[in-house]
Protein backbone atom coordinates (compact mmCIF):
# COMPACT_ATOMS: atom_id res chain seq x y z
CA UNK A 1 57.00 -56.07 -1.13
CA UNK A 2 59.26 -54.57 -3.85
CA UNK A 3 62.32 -52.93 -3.11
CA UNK A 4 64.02 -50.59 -5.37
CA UNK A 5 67.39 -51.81 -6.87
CA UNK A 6 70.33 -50.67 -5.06
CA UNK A 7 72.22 -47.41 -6.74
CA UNK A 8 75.29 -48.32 -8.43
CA UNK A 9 78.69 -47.49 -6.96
CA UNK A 10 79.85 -44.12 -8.03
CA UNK A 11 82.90 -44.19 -10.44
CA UNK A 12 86.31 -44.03 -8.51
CA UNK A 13 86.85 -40.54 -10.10
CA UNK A 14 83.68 -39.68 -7.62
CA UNK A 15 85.02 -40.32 -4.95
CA UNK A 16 87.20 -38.51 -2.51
CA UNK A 17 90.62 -39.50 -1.40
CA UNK A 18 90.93 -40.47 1.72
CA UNK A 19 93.67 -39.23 3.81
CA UNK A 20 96.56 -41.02 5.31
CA UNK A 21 96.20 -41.54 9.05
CA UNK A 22 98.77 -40.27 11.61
CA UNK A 23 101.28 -43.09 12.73
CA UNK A 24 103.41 -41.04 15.03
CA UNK A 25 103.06 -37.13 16.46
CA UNK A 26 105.76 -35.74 18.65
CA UNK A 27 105.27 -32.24 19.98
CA UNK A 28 108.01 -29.78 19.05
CA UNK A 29 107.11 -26.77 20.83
CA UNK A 30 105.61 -23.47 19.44
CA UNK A 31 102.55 -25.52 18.82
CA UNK A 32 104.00 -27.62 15.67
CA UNK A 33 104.58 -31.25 16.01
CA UNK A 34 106.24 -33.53 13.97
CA UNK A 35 104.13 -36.38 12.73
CA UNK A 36 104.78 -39.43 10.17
CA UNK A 37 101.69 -40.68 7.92
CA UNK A 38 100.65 -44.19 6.70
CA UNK A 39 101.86 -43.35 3.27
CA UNK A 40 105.63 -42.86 4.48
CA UNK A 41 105.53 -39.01 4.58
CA UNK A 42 106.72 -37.53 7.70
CA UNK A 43 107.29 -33.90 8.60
CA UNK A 44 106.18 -30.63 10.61
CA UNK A 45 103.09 -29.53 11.10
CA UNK A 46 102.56 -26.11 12.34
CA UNK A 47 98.97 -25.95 14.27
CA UNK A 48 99.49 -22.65 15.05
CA UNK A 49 96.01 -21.73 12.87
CA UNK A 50 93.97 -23.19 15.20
CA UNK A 51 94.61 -21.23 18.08
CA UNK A 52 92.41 -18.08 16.51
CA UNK A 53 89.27 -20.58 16.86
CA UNK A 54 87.15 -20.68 20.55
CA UNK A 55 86.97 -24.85 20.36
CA UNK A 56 91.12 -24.79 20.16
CA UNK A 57 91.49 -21.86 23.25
CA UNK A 58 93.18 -24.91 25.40
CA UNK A 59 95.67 -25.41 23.16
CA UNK A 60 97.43 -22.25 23.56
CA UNK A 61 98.32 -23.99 27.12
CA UNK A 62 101.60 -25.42 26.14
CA UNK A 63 101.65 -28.51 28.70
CA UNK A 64 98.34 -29.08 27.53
CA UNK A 65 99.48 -28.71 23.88
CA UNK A 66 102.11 -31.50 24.56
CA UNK A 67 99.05 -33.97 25.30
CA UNK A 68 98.91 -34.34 21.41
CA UNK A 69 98.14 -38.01 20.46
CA UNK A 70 96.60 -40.13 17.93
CA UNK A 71 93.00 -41.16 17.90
CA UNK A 72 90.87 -42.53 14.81
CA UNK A 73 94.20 -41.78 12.57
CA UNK A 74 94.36 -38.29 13.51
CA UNK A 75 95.20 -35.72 15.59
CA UNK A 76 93.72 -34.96 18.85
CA UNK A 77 93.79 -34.05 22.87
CA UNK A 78 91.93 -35.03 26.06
CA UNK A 79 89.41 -33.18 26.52
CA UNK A 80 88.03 -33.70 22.65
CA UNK A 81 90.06 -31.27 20.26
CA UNK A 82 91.11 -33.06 16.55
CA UNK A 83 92.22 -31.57 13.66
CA UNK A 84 91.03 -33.53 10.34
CA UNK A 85 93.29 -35.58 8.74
CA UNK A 86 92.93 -34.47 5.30
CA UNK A 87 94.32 -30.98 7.05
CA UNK A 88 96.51 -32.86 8.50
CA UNK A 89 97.79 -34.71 5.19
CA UNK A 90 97.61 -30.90 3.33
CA UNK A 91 99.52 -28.77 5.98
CA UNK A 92 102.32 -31.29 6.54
CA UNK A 93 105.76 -29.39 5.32
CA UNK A 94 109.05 -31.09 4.92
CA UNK A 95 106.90 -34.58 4.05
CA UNK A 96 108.90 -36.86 2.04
C-alpha cells in the first residue's frame, strides 16, 4: 500500500506563538488578579470583561471569584471557567 509523503513542517514564521503559561495568580479583589508568567513578566490582570458573557455569570460572585487557580498554564475556576492564555499574556498590565 502506498502512503503519501508526509507534508513538510511549516516555516517558523507560520506558526503562532505560543503563550507563556501562568506560574502564580493571586486574587486582588474587584475581579483583577495579579499573576506572574513563565517568561518572567508579572502584573495585573483586570478580568473584569468577562463578566458581560453568560459562561462567566459565576464570577461576579466574589468568594467564588477568589477560587482563581492555575490549570493547563492558565487561568481557571471549579466549576470549568478559563480564560485563554494568549488573553491572558495580552491583557497583563504592569508586566515587566
Amino acid at each position: 500500500m502506498n502512503h503519501p509523503a508526509p507534508s513538510p513542517p511549516l516555516p517558523a514564521a507560520v506558526l503562532p506563538p505560543c503563550a507563556p503559561d501562568v506560574l502564580t495568580v493571586r486574587p486582588l479583589g474587584d475581579h483583577a488578579v495579579a499573576v506572574t508568567l513563565a517568561d518572567g513578566r508579572s502584573g495585573t490582570l483586570d478580568l473584569s470583561w468577562l463578566l458581560g458573557y453568560p459562561a462567566f455569570a459565576r464570577l461576579r460572585e466574589p468568594q467564588y471569584f477568589a477560587r482563581v487557580a492555575i490549570a493547563y498554564g492558565t487561568l481557571a475556576w471549579p466549576d470549568g471557567e478559563d480564560v485563554s492564555p494568549e488573553s491572558v499574556s495580552a491583557r497583563l498590565r504592569g508586566a515587566a
